[in-house]
N, C-alpha and C. Protein backbone atom coordinates (compact mmCIF):
# COMPACT_ATOMS: atom_id res chain seq x y z
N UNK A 1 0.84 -1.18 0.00
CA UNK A 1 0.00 0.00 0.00
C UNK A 1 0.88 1.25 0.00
N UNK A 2 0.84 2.54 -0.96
CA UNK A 2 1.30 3.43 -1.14
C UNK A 2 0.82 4.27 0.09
N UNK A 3 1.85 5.29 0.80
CA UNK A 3 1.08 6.19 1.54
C UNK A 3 1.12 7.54 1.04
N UNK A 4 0.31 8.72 0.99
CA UNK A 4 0.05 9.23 0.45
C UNK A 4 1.21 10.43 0.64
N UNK A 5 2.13 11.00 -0.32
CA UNK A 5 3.12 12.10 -0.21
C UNK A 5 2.26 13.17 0.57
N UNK A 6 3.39 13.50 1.26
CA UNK A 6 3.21 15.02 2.41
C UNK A 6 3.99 16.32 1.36
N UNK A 7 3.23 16.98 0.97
CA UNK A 7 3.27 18.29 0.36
C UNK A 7 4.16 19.35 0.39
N UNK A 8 4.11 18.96 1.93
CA UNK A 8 4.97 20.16 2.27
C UNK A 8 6.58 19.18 2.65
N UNK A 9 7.05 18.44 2.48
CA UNK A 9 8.60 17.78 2.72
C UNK A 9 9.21 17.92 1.42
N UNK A 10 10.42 18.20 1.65
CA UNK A 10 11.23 18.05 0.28
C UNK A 10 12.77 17.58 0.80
N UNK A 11 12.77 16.63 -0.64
CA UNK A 11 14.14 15.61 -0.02
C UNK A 11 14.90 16.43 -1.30
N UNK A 12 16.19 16.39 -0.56
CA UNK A 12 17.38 17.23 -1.49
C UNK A 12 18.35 15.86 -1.66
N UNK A 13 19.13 15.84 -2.42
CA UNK A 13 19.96 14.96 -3.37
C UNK A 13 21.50 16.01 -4.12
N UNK A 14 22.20 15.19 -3.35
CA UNK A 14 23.38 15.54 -4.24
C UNK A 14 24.25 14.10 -4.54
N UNK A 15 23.57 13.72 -6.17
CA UNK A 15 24.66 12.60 -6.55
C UNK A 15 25.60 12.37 -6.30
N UNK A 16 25.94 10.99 -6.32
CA UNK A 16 27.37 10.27 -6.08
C UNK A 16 27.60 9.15 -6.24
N UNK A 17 28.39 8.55 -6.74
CA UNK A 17 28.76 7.21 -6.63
C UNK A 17 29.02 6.71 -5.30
N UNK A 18 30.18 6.89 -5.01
CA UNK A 18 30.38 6.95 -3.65
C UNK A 18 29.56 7.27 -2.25
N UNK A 19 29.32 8.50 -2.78
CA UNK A 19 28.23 9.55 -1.40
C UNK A 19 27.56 10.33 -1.92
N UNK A 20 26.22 9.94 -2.05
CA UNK A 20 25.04 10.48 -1.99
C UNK A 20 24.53 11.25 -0.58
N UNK A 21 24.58 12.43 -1.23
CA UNK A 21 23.86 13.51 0.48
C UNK A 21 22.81 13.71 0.03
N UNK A 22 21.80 13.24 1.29
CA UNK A 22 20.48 13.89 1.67
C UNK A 22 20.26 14.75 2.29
N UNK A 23 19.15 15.35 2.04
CA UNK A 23 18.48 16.03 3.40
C UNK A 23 16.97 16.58 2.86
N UNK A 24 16.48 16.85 4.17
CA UNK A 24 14.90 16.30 4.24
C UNK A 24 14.45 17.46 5.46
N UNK A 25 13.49 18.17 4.18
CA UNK A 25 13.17 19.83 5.56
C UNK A 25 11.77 19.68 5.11
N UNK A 26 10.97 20.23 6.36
CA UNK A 26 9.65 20.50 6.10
C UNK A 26 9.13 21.94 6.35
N UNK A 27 8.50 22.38 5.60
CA UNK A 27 8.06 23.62 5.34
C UNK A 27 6.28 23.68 5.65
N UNK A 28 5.92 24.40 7.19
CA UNK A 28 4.59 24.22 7.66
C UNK A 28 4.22 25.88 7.14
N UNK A 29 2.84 26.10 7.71
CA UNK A 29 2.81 27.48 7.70
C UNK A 29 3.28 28.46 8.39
N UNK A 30 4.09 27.86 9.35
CA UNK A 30 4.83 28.90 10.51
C UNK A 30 6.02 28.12 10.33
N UNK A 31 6.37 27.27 9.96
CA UNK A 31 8.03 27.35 10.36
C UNK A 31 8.72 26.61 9.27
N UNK A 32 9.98 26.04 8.94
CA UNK A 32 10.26 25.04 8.34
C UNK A 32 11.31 24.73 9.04
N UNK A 33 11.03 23.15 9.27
CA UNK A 33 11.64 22.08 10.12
C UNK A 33 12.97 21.19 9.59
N UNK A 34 14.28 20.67 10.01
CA UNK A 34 15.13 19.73 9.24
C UNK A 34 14.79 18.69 9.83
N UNK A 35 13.87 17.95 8.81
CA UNK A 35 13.81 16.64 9.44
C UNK A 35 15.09 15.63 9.56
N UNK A 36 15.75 15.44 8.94
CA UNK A 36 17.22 14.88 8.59
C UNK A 36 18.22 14.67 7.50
N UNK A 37 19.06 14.39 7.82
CA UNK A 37 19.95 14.38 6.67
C UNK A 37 21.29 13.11 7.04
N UNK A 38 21.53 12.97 6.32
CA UNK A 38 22.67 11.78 5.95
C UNK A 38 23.13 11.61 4.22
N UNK A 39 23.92 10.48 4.68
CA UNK A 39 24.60 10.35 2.95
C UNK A 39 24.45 8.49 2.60
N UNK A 40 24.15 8.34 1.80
CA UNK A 40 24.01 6.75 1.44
C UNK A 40 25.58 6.39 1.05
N UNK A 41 25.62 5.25 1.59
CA UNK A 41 27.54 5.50 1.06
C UNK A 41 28.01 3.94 0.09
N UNK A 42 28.75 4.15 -1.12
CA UNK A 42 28.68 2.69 -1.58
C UNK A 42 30.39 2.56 -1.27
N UNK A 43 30.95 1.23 -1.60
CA UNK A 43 32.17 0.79 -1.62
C UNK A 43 32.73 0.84 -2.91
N UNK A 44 34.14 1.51 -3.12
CA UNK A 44 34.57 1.63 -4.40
C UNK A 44 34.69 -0.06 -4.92
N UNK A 45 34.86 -0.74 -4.26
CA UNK A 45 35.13 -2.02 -4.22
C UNK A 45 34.42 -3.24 -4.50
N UNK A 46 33.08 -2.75 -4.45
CA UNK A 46 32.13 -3.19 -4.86
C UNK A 46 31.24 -3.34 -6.76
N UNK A 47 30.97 -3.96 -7.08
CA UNK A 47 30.56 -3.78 -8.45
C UNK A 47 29.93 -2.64 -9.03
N UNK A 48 29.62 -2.05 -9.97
CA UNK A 48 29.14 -0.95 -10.26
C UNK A 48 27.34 -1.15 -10.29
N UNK A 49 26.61 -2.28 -10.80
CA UNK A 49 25.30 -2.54 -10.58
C UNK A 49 25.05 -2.80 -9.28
N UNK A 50 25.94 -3.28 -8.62
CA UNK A 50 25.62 -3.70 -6.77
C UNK A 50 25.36 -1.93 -6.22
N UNK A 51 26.14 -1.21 -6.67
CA UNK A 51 26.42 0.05 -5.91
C UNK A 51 25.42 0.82 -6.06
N UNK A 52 24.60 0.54 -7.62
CA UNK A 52 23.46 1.60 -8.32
C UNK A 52 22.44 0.82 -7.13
N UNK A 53 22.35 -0.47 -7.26
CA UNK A 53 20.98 -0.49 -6.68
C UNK A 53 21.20 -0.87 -5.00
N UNK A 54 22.42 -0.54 -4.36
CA UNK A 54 22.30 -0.14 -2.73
C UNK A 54 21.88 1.45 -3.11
N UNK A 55 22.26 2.53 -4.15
CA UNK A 55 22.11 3.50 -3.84
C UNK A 55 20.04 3.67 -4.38
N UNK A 56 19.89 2.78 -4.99
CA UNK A 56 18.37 3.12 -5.09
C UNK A 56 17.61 2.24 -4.14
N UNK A 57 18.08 1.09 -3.52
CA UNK A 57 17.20 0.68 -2.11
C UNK A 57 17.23 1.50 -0.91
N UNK A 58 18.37 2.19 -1.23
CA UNK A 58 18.60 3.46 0.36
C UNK A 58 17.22 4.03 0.04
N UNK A 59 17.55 5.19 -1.27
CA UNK A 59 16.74 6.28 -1.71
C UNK A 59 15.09 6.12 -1.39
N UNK A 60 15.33 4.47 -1.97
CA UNK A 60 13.85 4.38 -1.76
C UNK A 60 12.89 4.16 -0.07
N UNK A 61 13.69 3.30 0.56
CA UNK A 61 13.49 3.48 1.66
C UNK A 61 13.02 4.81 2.49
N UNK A 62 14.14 5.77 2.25
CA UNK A 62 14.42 7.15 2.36
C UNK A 62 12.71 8.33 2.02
N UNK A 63 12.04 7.63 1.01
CA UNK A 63 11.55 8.19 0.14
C UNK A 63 10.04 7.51 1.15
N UNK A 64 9.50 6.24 1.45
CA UNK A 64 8.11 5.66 2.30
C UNK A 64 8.31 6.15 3.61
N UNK A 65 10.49 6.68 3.84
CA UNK A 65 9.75 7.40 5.45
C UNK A 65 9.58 8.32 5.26
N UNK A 66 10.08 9.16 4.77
CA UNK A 66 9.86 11.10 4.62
C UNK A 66 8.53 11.16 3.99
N UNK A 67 8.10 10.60 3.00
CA UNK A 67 7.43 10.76 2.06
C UNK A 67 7.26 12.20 1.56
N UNK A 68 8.03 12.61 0.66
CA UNK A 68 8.17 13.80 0.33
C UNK A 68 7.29 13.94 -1.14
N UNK A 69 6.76 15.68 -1.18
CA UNK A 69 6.30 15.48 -2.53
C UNK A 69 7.78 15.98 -4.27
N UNK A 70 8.80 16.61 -3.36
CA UNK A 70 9.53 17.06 -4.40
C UNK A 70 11.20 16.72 -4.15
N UNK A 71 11.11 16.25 -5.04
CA UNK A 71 13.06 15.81 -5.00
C UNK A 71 13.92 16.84 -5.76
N UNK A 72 14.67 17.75 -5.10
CA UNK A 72 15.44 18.49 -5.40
C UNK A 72 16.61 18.44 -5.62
N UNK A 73 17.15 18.16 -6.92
CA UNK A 73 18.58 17.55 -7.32
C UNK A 73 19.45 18.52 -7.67
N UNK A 74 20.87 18.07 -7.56
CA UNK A 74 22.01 19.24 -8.19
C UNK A 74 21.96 18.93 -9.64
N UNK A 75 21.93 19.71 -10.47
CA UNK A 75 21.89 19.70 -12.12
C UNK A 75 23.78 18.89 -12.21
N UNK A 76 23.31 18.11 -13.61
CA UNK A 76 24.55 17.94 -13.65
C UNK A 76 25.59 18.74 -14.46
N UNK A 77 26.38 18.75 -13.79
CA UNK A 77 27.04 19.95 -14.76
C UNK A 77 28.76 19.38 -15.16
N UNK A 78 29.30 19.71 -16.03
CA UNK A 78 30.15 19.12 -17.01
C UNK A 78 31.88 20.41 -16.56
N UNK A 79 32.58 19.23 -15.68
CA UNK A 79 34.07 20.43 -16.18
C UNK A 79 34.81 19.23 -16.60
N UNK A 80 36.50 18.86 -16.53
CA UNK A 80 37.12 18.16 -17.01
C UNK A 80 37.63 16.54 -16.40
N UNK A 81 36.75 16.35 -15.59
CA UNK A 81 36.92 15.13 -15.13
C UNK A 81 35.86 14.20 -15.86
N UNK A 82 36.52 13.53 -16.73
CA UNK A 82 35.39 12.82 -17.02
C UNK A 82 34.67 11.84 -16.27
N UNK A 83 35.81 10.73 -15.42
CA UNK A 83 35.33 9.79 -15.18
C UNK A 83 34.18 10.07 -13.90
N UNK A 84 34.92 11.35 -13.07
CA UNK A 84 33.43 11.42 -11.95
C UNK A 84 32.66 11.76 -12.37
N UNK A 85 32.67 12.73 -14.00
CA UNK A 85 31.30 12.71 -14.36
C UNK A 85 30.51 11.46 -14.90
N UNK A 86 31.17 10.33 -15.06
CA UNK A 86 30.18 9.42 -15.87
C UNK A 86 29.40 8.66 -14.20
N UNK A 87 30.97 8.69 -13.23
CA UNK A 87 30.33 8.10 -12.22
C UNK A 87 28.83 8.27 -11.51
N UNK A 88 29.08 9.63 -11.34
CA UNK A 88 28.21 10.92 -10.62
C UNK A 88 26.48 10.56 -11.86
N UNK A 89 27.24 10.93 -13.20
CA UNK A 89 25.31 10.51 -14.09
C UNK A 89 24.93 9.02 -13.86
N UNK A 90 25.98 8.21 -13.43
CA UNK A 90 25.22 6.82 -13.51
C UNK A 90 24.31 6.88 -12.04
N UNK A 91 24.94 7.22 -11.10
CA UNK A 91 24.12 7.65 -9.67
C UNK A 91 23.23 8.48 -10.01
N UNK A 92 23.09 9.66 -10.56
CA UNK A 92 22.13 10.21 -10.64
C UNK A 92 21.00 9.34 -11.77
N UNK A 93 21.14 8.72 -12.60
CA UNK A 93 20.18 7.91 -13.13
C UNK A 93 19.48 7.47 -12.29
N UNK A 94 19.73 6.40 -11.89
CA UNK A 94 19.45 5.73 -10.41
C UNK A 94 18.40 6.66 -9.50
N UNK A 95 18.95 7.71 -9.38
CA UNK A 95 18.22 8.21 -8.55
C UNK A 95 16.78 9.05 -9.28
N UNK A 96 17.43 9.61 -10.14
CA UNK A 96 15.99 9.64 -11.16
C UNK A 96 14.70 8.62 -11.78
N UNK A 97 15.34 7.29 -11.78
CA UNK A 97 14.39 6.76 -11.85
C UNK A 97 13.58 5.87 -10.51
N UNK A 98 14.65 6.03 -9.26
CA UNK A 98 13.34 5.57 -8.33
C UNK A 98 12.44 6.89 -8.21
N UNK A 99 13.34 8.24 -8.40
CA UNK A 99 12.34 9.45 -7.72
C UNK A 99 10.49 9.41 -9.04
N UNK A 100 11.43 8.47 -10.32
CA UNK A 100 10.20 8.59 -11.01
C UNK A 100 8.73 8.03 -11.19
N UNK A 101 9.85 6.14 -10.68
CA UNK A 101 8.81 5.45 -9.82
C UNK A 101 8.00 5.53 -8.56
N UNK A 102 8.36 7.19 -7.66
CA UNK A 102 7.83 6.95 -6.40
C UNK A 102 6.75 7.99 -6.55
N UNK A 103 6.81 8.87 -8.13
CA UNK A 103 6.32 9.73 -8.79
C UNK A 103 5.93 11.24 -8.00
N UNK A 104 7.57 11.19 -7.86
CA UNK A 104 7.77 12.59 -6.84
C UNK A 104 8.16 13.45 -8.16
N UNK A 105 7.79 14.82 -8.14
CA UNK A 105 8.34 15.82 -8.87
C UNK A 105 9.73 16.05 -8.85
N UNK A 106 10.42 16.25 -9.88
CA UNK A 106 11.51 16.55 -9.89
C UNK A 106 12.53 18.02 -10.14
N UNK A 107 13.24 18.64 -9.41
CA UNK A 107 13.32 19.78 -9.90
C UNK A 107 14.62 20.20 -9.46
N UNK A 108 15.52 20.56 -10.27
CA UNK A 108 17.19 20.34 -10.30
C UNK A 108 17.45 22.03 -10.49
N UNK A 109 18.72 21.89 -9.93
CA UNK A 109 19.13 23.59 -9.01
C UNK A 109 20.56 23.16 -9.90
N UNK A 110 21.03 24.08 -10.63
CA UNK A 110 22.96 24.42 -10.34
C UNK A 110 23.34 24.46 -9.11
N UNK A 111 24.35 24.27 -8.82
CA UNK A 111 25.46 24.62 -7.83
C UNK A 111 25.45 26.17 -7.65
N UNK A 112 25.50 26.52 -8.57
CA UNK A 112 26.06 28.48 -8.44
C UNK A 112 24.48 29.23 -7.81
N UNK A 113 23.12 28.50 -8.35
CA UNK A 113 21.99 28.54 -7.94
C UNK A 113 21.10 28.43 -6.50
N UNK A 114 22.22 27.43 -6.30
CA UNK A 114 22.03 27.24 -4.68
C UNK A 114 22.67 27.99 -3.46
N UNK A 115 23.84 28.20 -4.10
CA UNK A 115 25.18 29.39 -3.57
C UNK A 115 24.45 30.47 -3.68
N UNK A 116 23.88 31.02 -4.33
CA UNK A 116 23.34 32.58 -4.63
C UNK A 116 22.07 32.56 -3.61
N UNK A 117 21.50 31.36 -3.65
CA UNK A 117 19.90 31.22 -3.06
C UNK A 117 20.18 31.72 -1.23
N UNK A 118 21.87 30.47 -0.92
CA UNK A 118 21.82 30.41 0.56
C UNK A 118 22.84 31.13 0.78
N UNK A 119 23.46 31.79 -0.03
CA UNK A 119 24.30 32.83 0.83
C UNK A 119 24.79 34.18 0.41
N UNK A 120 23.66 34.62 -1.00
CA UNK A 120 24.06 35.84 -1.67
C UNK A 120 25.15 35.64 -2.90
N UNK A 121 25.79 34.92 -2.72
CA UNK A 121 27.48 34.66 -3.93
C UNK A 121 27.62 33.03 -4.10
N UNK A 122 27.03 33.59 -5.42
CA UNK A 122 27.50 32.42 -6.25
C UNK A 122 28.68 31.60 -6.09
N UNK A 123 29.94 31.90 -5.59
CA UNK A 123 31.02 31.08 -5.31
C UNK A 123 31.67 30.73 -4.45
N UNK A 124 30.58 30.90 -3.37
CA UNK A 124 30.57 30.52 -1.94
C UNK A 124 31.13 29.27 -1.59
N UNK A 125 31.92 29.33 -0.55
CA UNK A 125 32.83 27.98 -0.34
C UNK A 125 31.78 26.62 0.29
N UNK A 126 32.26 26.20 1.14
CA UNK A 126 31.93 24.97 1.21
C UNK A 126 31.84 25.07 2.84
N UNK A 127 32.41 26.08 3.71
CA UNK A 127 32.14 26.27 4.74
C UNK A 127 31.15 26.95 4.97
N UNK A 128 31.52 28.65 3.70
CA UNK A 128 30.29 28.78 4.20
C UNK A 128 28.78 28.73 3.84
N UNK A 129 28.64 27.82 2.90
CA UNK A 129 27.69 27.12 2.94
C UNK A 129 27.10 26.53 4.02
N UNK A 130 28.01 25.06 4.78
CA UNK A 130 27.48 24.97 5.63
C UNK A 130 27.40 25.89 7.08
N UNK A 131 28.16 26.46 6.91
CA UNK A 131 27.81 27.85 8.17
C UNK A 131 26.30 28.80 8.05
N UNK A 132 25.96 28.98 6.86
CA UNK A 132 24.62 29.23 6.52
C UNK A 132 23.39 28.02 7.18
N UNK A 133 23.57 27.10 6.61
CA UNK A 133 22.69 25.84 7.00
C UNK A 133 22.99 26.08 8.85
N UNK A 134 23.80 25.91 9.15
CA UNK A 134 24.26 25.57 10.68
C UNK A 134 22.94 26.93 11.17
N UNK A 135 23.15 28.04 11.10
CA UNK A 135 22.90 29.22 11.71
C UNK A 135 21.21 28.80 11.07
N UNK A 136 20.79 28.88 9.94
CA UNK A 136 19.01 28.08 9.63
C UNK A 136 18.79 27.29 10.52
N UNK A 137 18.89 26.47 10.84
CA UNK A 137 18.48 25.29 11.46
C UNK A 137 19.13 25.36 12.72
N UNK A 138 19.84 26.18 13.40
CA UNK A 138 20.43 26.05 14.13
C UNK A 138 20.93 24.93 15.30
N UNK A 139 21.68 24.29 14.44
CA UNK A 139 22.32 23.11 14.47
C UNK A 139 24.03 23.45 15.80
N UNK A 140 23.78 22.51 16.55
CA UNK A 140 25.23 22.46 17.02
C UNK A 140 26.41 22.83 16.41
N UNK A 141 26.84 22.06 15.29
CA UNK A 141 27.68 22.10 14.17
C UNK A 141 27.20 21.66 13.22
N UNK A 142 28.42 22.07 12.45
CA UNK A 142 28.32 21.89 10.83
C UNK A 142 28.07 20.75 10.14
N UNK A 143 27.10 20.94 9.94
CA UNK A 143 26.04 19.49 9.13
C UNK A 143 27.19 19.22 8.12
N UNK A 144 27.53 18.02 8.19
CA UNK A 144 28.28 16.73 7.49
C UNK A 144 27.90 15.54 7.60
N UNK A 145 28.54 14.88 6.56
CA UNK A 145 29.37 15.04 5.16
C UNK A 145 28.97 16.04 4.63
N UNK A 146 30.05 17.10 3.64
CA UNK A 146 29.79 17.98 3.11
C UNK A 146 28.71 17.83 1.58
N UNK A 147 28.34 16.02 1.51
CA UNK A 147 27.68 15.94 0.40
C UNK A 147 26.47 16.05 1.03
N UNK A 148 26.02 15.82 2.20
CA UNK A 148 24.90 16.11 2.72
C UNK A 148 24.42 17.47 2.75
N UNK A 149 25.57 18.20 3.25
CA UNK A 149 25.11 19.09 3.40
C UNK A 149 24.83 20.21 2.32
N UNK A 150 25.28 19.67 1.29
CA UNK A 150 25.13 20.56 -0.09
C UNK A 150 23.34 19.68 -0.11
N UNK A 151 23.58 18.71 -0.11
CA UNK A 151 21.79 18.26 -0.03
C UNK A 151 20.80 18.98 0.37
N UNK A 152 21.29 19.17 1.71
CA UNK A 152 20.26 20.26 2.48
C UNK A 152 20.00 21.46 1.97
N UNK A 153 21.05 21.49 1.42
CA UNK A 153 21.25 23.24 0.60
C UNK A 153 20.25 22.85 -0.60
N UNK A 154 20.45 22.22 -1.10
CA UNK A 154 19.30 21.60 -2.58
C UNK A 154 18.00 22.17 -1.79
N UNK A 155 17.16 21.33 -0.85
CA UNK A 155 16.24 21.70 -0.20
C UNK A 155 15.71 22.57 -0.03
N UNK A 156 16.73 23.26 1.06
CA UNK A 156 16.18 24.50 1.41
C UNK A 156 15.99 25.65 0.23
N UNK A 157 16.84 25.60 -0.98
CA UNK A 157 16.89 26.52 -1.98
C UNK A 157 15.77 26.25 -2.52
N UNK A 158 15.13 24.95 -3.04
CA UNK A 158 13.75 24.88 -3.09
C UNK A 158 12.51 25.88 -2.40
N UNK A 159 12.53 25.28 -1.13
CA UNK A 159 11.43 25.84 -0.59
C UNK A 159 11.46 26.99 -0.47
N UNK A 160 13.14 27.81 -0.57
CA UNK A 160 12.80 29.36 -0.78
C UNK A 160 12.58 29.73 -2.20
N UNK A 161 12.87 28.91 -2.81
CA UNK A 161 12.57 29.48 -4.14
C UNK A 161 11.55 28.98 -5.19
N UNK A 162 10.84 27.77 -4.95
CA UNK A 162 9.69 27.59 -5.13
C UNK A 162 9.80 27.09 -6.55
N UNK A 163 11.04 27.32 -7.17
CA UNK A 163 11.07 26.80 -9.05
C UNK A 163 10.70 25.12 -9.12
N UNK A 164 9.59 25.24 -9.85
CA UNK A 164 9.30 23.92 -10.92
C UNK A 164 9.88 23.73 -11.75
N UNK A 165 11.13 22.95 -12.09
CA UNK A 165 11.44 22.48 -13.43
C UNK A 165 11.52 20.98 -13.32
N UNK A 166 10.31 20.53 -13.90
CA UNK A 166 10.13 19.35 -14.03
C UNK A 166 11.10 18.52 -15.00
N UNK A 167 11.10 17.55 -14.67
CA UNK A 167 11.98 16.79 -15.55
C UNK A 167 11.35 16.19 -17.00
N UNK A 168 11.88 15.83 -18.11
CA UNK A 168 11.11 16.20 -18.76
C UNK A 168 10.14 14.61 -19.15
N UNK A 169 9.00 14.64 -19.38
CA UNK A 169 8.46 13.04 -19.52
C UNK A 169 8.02 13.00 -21.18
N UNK A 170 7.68 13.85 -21.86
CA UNK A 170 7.27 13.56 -22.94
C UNK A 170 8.35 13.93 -23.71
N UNK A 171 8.57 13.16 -25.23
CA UNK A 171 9.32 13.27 -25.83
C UNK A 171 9.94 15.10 -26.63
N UNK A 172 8.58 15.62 -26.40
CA UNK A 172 8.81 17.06 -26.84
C UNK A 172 9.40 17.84 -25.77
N UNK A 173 9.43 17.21 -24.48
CA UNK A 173 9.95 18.01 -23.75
C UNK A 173 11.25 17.46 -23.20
N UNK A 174 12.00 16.38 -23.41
CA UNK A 174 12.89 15.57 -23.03
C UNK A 174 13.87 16.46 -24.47
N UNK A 175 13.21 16.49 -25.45
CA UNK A 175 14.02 17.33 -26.95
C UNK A 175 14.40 18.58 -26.56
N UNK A 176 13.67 19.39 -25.76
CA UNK A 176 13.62 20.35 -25.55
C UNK A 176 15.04 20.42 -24.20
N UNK A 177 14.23 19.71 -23.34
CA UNK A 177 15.63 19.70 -22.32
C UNK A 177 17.08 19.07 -22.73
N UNK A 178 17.44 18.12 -23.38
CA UNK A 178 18.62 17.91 -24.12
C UNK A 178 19.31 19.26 -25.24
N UNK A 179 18.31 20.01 -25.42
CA UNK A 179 18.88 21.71 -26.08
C UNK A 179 18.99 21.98 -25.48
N UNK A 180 18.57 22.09 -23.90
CA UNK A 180 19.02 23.22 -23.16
C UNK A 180 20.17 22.96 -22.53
N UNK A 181 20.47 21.27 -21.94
CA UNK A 181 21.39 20.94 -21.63
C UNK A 181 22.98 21.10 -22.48
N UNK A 182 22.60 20.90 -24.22
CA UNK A 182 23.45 20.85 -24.88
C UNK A 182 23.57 22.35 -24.81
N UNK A 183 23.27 23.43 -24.92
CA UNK A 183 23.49 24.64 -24.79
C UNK A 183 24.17 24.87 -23.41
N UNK A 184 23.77 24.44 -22.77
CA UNK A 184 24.77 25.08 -21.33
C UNK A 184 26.39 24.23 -21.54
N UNK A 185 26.33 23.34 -22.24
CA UNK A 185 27.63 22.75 -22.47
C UNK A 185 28.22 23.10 -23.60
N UNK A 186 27.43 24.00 -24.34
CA UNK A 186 28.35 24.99 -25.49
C UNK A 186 28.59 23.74 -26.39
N UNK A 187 27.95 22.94 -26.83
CA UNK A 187 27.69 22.01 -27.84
C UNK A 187 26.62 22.28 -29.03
N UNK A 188 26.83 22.36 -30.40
CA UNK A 188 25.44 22.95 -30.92
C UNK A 188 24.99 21.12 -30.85
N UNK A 189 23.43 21.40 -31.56
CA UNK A 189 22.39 20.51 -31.52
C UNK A 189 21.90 20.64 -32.68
């Protein structure tokens, strides 16, 4: 039996092969709450299909307790490493398609997007990022792993910022998002 998504939760995601960070805030009419956060963690050592689907039995698990209605992902974005990038899209596959089977909305932030959202500057480090989160939620310390805590940052940039960009399901709009993708990578189409 499916239970019915809570509206107001949103689970944040920052891909990984390795370490996947979560985090999981709820947004009431008076306050918004961190419900939790952690990182799913695989073994380099381990096979590459063993690793996809520990990282989509976590997720999913993750996904019947929070029950969230929106999964907020880091966009993937392209510099010169290839291999963490192939690593990083094969995890994020994975995670796109349980978020598709659990038929949560999907809606993906840049890095520089989330930096601007939680701390004014786009090229905000990594401390103080989480020094932002710490002082929100006012947390003891600094929410770690730092992949988590860029998670949380996914989240919360959501609920302050409210953008829908759905992922795309129909073929006219999957065409459409592969131009836009190929355009941000300065590739023509």
């Amino acid at each position: 039996m499916k239970l019915p998504q809570n509206n107001n939760v949103v689970l944040g995601l920052d891909p990984g092969l390795a370490t996947t960070g979560w985090g999981v805030i709820e947004k009431t009419s008076a306050s918004l709450q961190l419900l939790s956060y952690g990182a799913i963690e695989t073994s380099a050592g381990e096979p590459l299909p063993d690793r996809l689907l520990q990282i989509q039995q976590q997720l999913s698990l993750l996904i019947d307790a929070y029950r969230p209605s929106v999964l907020a992902i880091e966009e993937l974005f392209f510099t010169k490493f290839a291999v963490s990038i192939a690593a990083t899209a094969q995890a994020r596959g994975a995670i796109l398609l349980t978020a598709a089977l659990k038929e949560l909305v999907i809606v993906e932030y840049n890095p520089r997007a989330v930096k601007m959202a939680m701390t004014g500057f786009g090229s905000a480090s990594k401390i103080q990022m989480q020094t932002m989160l710490q002082r929100h939620f006012r947390l003891k310390e600094l929410p770690r792993p730092d992949d988590a805590a860029d998670a949380l940052a996914l989240a919360l940039c959501h609920v302050q910022t409210k953008t829908q960009l759905r992922a795309p399901v129909t073929r006219k709009m999957r065409a459409d998002f592969e131009r836009q993708l190929a355009a941000r990578a300065g590739v023509a189409w």
